[in-house]
N, C-alpha and C. Protein backbone atom coordinates (compact mmCIF):
# COMPACT_ATOMS: atom_id res chain seq x y z
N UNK A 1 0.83 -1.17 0.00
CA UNK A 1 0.00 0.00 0.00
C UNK A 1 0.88 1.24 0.00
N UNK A 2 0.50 2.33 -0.58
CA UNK A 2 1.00 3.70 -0.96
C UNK A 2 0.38 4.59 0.37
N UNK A 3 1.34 5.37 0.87
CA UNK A 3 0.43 6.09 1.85
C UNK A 3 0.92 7.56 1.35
N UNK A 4 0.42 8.63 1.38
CA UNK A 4 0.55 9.94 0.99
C UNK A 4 0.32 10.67 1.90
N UNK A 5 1.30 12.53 2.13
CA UNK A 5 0.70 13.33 2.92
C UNK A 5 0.61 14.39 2.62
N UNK A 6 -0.71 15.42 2.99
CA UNK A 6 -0.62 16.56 2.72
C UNK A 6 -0.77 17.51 3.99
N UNK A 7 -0.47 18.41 3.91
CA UNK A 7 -0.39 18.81 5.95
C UNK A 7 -0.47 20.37 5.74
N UNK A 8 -0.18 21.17 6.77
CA UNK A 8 0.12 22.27 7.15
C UNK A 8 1.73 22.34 7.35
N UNK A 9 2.45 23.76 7.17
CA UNK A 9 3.55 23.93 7.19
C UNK A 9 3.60 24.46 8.56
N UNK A 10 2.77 24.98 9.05
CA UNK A 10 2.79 25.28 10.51
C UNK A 10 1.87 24.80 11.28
N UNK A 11 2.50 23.57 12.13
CA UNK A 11 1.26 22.75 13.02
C UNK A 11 0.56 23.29 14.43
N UNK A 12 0.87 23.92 14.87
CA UNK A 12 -0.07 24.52 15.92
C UNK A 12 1.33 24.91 16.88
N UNK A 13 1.10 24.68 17.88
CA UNK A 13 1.90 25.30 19.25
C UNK A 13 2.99 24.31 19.44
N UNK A 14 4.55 24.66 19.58
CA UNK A 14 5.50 23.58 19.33
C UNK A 14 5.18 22.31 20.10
N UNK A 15 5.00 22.55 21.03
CA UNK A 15 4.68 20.90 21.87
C UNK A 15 3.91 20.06 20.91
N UNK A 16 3.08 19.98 19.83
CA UNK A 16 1.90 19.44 19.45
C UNK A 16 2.67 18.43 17.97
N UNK A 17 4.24 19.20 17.73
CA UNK A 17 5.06 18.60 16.75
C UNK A 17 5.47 17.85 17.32
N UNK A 18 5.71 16.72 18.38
CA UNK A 18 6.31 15.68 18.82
C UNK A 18 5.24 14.63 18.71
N UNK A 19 3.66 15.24 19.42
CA UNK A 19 2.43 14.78 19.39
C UNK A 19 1.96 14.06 18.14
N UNK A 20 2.07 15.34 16.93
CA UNK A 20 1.59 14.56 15.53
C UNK A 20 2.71 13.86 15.26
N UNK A 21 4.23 13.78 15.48
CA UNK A 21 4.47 12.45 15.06
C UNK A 21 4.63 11.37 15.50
N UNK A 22 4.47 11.43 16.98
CA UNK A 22 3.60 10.17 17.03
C UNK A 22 2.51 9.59 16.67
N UNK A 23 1.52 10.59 16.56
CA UNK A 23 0.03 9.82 15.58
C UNK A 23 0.73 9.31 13.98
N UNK A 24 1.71 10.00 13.45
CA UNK A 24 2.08 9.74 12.29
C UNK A 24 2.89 8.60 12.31
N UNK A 25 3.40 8.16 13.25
CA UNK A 25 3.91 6.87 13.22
C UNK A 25 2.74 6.09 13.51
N UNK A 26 2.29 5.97 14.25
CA UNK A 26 0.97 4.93 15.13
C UNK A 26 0.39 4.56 13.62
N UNK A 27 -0.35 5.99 12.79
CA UNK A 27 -1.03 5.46 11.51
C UNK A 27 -0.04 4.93 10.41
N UNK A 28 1.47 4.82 10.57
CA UNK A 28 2.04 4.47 9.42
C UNK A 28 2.46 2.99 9.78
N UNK A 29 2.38 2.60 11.36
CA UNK A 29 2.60 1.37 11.54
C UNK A 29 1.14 0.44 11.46
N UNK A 30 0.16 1.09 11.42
CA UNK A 30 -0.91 0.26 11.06
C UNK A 30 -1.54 -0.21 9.55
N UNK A 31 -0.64 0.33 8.89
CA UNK A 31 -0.61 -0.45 7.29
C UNK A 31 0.72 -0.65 6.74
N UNK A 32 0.68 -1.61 5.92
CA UNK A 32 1.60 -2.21 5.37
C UNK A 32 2.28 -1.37 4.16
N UNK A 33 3.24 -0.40 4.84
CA UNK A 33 3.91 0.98 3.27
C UNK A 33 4.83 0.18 2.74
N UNK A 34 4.22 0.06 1.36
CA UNK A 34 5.55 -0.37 0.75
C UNK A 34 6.31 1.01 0.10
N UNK A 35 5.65 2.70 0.11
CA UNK A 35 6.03 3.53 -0.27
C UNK A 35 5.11 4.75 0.11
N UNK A 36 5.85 5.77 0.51
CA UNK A 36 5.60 7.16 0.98
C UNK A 36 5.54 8.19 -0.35
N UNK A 37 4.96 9.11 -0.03
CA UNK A 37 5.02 9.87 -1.21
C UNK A 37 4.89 11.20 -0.33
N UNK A 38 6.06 12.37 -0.94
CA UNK A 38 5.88 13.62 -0.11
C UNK A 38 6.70 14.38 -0.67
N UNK A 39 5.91 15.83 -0.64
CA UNK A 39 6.80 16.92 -1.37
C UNK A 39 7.81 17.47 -0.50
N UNK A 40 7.85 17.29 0.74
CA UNK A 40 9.25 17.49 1.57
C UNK A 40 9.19 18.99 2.36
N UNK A 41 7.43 19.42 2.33
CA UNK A 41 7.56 21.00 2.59
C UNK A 41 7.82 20.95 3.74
N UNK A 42 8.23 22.47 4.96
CA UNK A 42 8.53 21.50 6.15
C UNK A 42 6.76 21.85 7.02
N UNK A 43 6.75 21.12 8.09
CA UNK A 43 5.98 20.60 8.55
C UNK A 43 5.42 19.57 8.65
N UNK A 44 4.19 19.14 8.07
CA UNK A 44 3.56 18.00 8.01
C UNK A 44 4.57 16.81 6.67
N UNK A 45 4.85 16.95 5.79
CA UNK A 45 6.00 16.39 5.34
C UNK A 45 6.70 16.22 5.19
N UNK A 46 7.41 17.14 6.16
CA UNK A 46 8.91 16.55 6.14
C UNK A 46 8.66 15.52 7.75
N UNK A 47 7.86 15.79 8.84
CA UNK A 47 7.49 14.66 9.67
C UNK A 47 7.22 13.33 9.68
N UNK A 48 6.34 13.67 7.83
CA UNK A 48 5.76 12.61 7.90
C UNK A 48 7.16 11.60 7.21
N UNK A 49 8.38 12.22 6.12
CA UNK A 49 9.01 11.51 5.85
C UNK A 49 10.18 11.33 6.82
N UNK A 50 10.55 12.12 8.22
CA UNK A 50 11.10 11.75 9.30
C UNK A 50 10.78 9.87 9.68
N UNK A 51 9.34 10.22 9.53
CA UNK A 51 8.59 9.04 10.62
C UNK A 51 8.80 7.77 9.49
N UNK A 52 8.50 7.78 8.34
CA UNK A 52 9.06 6.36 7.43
C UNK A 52 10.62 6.40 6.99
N UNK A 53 11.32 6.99 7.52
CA UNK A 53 12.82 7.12 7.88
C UNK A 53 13.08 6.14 9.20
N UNK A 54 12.23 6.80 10.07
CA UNK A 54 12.56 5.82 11.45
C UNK A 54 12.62 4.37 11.86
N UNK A 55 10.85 4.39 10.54
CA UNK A 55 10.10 2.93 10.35
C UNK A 55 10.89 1.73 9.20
N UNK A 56 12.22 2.54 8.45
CA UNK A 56 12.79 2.03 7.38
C UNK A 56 11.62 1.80 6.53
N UNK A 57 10.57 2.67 6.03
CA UNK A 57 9.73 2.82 4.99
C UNK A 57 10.47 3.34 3.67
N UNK A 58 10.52 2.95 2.63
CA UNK A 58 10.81 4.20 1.28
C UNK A 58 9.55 4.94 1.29
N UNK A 59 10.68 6.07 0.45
CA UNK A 59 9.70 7.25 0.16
C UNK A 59 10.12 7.86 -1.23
N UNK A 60 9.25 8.25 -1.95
CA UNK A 60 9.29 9.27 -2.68
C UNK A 60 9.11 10.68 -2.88
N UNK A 61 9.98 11.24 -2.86
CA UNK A 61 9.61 13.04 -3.21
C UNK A 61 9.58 13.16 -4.24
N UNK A 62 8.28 14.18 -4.19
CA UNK A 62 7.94 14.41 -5.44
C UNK A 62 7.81 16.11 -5.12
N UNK A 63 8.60 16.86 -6.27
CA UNK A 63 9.46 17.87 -6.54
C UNK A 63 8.68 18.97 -7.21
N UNK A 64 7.91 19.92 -6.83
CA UNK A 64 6.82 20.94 -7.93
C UNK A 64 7.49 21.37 -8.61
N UNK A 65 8.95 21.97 -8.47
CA UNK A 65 9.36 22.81 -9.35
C UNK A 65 11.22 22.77 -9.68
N UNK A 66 11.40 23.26 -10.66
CA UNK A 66 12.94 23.88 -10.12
C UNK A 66 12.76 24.76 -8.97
N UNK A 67 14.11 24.76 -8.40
CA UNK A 67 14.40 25.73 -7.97
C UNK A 67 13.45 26.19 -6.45
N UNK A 68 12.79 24.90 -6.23
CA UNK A 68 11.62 24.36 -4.95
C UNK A 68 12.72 24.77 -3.72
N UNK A 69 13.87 25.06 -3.96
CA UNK A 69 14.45 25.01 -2.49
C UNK A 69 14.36 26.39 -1.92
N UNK A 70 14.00 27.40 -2.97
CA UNK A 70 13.94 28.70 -2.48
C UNK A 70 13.12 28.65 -1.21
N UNK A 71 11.86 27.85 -1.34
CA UNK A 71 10.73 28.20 -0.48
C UNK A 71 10.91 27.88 0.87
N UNK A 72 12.47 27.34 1.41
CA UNK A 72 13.06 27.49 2.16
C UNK A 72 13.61 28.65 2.89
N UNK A 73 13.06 29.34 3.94
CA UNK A 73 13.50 30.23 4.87
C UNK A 73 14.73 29.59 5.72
N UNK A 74 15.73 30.00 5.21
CA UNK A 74 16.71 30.06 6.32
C UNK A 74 17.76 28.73 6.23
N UNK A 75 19.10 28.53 6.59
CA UNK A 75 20.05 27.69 6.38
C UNK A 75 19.71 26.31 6.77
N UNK A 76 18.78 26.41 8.22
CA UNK A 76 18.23 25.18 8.85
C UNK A 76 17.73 24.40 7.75
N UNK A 77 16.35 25.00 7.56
CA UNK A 77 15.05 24.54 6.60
C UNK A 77 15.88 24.48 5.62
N UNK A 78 16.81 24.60 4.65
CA UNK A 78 17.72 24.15 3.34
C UNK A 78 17.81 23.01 3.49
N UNK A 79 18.69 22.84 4.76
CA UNK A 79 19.75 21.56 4.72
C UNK A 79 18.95 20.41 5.48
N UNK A 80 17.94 21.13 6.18
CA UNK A 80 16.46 20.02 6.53
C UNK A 80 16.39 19.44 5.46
N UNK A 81 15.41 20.47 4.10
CA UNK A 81 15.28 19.62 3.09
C UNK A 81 15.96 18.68 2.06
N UNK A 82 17.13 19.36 2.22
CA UNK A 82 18.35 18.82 1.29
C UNK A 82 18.74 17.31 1.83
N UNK A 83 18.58 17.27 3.16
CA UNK A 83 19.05 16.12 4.00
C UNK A 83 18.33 14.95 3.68
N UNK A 84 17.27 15.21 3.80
CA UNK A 84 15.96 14.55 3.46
C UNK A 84 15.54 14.03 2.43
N UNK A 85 15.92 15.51 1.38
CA UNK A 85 15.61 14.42 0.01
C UNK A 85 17.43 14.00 -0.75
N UNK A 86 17.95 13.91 -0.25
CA UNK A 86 19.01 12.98 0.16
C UNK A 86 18.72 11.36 0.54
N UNK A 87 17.59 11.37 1.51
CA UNK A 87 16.99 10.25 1.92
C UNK A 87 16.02 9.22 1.00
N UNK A 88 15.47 10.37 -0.01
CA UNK A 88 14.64 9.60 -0.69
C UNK A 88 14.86 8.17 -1.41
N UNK A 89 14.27 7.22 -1.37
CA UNK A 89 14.51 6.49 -3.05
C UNK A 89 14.22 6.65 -3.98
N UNK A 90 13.27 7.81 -4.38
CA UNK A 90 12.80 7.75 -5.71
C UNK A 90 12.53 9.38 -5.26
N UNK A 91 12.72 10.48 -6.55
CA UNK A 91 12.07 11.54 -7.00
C UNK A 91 11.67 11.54 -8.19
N UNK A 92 10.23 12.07 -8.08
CA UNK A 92 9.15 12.32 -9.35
C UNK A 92 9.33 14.00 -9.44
N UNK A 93 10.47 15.15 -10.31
CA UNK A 93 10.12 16.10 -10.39
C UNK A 93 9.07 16.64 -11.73
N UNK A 94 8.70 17.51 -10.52
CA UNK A 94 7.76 18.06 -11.97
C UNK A 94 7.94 19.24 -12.31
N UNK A 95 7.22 19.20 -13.99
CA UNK A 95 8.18 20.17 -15.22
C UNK A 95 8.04 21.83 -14.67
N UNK A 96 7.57 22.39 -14.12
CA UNK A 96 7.47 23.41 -13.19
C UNK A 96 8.78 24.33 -13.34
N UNK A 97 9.00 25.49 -14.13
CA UNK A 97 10.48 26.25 -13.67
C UNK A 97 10.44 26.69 -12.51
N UNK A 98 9.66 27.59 -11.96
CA UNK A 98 9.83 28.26 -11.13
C UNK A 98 8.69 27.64 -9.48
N UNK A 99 8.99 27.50 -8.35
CA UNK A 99 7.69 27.11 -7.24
C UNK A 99 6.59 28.44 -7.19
N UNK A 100 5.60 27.85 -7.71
CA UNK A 100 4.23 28.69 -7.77
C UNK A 100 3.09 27.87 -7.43
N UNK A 101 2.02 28.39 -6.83
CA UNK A 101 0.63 28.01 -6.48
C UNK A 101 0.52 26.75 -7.30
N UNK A 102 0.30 26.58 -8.78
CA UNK A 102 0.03 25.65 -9.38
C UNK A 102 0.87 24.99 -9.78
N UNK A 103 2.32 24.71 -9.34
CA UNK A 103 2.82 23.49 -9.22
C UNK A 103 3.20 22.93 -8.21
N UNK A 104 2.65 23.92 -6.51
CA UNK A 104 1.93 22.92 -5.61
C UNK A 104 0.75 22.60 -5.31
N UNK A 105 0.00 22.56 -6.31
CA UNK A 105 -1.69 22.08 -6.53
C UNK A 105 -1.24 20.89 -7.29
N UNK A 106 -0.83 20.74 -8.36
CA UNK A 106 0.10 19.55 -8.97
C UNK A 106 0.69 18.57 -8.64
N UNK A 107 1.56 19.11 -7.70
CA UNK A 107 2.68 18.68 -6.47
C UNK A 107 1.55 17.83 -5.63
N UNK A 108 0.76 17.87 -5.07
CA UNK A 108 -0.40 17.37 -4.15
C UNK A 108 -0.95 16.57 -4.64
N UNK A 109 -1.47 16.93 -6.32
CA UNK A 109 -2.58 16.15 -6.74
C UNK A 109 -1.67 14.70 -6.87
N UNK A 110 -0.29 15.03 -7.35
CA UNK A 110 0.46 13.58 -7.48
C UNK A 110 0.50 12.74 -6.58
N UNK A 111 0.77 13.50 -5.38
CA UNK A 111 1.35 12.68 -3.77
C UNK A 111 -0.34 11.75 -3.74
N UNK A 112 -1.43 12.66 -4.06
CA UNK A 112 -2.63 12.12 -3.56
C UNK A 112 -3.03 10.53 -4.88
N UNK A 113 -2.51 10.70 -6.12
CA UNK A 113 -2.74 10.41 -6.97
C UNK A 113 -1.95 8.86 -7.32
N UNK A 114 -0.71 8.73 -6.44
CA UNK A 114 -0.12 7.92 -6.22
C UNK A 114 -0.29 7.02 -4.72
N UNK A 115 -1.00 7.47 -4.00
CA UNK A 115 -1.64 7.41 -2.39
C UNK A 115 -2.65 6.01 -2.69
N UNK A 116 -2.30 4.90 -2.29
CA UNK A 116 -3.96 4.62 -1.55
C UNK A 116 -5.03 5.12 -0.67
N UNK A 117 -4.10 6.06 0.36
CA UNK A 117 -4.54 6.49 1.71
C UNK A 117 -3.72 7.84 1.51
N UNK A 118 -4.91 8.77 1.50
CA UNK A 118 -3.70 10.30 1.88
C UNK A 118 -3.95 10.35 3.70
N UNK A 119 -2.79 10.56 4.23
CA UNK A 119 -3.04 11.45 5.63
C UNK A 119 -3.02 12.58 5.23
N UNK A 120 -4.36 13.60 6.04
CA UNK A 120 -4.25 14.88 5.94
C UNK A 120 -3.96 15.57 7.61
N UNK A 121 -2.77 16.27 7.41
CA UNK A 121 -2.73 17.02 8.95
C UNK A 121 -3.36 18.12 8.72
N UNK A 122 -4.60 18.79 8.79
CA UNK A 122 -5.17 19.58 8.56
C UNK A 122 -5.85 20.16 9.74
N UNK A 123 -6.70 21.35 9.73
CA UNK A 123 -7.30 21.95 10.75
C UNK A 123 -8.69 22.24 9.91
N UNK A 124 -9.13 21.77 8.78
CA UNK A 124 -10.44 21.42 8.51
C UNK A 124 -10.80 22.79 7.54
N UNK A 125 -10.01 23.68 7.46
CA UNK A 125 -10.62 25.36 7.28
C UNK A 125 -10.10 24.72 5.60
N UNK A 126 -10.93 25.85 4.86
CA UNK A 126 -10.72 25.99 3.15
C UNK A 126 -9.04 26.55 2.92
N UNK A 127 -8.27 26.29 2.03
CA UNK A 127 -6.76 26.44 1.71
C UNK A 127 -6.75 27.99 1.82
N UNK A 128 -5.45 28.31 1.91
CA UNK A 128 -5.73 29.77 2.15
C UNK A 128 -4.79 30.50 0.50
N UNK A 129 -4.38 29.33 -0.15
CA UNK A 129 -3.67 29.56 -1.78
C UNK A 129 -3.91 28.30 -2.33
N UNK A 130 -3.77 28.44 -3.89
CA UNK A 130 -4.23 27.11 -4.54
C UNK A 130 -3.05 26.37 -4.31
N UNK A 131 -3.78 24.91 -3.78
CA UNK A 131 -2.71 23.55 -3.79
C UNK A 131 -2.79 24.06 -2.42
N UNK A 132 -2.72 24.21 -1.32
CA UNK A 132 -3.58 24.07 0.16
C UNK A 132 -3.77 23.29 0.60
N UNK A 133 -3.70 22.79 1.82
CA UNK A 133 -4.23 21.64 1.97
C UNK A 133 -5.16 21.32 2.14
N UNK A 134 -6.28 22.16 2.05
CA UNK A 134 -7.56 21.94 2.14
C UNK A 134 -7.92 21.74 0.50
N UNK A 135 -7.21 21.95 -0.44
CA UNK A 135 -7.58 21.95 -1.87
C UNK A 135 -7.15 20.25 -2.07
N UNK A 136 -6.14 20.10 -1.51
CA UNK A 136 -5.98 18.66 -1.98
C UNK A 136 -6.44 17.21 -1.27
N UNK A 137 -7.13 17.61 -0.03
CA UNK A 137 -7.98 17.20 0.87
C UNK A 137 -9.42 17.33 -0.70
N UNK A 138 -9.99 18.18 -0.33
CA UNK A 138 -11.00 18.10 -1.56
C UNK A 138 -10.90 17.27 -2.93
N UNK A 139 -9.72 17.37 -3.30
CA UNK A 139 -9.07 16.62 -4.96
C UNK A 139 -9.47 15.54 -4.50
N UNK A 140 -8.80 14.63 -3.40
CA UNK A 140 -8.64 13.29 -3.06
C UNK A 140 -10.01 12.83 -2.75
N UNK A 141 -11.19 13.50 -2.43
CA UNK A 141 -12.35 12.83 -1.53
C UNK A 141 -12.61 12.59 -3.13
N UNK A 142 -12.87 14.06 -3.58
CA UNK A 142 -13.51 13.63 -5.25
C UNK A 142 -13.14 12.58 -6.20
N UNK A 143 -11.66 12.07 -5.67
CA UNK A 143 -11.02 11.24 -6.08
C UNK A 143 -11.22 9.93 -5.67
N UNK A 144 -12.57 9.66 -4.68
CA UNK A 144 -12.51 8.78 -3.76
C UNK A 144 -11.56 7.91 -3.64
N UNK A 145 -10.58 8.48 -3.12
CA UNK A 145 -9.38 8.51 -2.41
C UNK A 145 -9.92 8.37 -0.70
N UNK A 146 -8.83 7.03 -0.18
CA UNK A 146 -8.95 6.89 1.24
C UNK A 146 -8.07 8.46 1.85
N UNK A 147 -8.93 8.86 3.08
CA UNK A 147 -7.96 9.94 3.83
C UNK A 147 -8.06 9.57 4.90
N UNK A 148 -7.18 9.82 6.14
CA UNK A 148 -6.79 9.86 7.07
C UNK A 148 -6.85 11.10 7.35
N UNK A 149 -7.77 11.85 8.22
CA UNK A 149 -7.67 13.44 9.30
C UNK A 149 -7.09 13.31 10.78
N UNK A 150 -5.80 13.82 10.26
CA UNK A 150 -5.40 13.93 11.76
C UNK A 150 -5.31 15.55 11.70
N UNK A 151 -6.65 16.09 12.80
CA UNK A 151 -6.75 17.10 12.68
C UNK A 151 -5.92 17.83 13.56
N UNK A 152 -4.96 18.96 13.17
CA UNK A 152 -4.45 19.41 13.61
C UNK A 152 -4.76 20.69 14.85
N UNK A 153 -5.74 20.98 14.65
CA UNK A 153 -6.57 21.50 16.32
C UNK A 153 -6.81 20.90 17.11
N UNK A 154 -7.13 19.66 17.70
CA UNK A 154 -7.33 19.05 18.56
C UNK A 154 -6.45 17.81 18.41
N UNK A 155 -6.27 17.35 17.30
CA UNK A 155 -5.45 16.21 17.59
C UNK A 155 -5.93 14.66 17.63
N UNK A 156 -7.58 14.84 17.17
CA UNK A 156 -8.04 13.62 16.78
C UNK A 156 -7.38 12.67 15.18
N UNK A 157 -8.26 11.71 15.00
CA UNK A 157 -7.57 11.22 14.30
C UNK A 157 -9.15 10.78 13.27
N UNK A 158 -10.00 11.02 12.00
CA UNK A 158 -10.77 10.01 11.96
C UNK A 158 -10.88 9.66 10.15
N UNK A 159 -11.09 9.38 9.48
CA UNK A 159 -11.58 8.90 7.82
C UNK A 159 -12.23 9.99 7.32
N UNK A 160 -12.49 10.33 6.51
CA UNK A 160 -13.46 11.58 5.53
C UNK A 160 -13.55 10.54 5.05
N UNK A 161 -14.72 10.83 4.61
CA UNK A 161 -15.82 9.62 3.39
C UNK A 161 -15.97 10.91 1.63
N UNK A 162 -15.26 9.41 1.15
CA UNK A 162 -15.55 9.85 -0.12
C UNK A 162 -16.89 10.58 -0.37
């Protein structure tokens, strides 16, 4: 099984980032990954590819654009991502020159598109730019696509129905 994630780049109050990855392990040890799929933004995916790092899961990053590393603030978050997708086994980039709205709406629709199961770390609200995670939460239901809500306000965990 393929598991996919789409998340928030900022998860709530720092204590709550140790929290979701433990739910992100708990749900990645309860199916059988033969492969991850994640664009590597930080927050919810770069956790989520922390956590099938830990689990010796592969993963794939999949890449919106050239030149995707800009959207990196700061030396940390570079060499976070660089480290990471260092880690990958497989990258899917896509034809994208420059990182814009619609080649992370793209970027998503793939991770979701290659997914049996997307996890969404979400807080339930509409995207606040296209490719959002509330936009690709929507792609995937329409897609009846399995999701996983681990909602990021409270910290439950439950299915969206196609």
């Amino acid at each position: 099984m393929n598991l996919g994630i789409t998340g928030h780049q900022e998860l709530g109050p720092e204590n709550w980032e140790s929290k979701i990855a433990e739910k992100l392990t708990d749900i990645i040890k309860k199916h059988p990954v033969r492969m991850g799929y994640t664009c590597l933004a930080k927050g919810a995916d770069q956790l989520f590819a922390q956590s099938l790092i830990e689990l010796n899961v592969p993963f794939t990053a999949v890449i919106p654009s050239s030149n995707y590393e800009a959207t990196f603030e700061g030396e940390n978050a570079i060499s976070t991502y660089n480290e990471l997708l260092g880690k990958a086994d497989k990258q899917i980039k896509l034809p994208f020159s420059q990182p814009e709205e619609k080649a992370f709406f793209e970027a998503g629709k793939c991770v979701a598109d290659n997914a049996d199961i997307l996890i969404a770390i979400w807080n339930g609200q509409a995207a606040k730019g296209l490719g959002g995670t509330g936009d690709i939460v929507k792609y995937s239901i329409e897609k009846k696509k399995k999701v996983i809500h681990l909602n990021s306000s409270d910290l439950s965990v439950s299915y969206l129905k196609a």
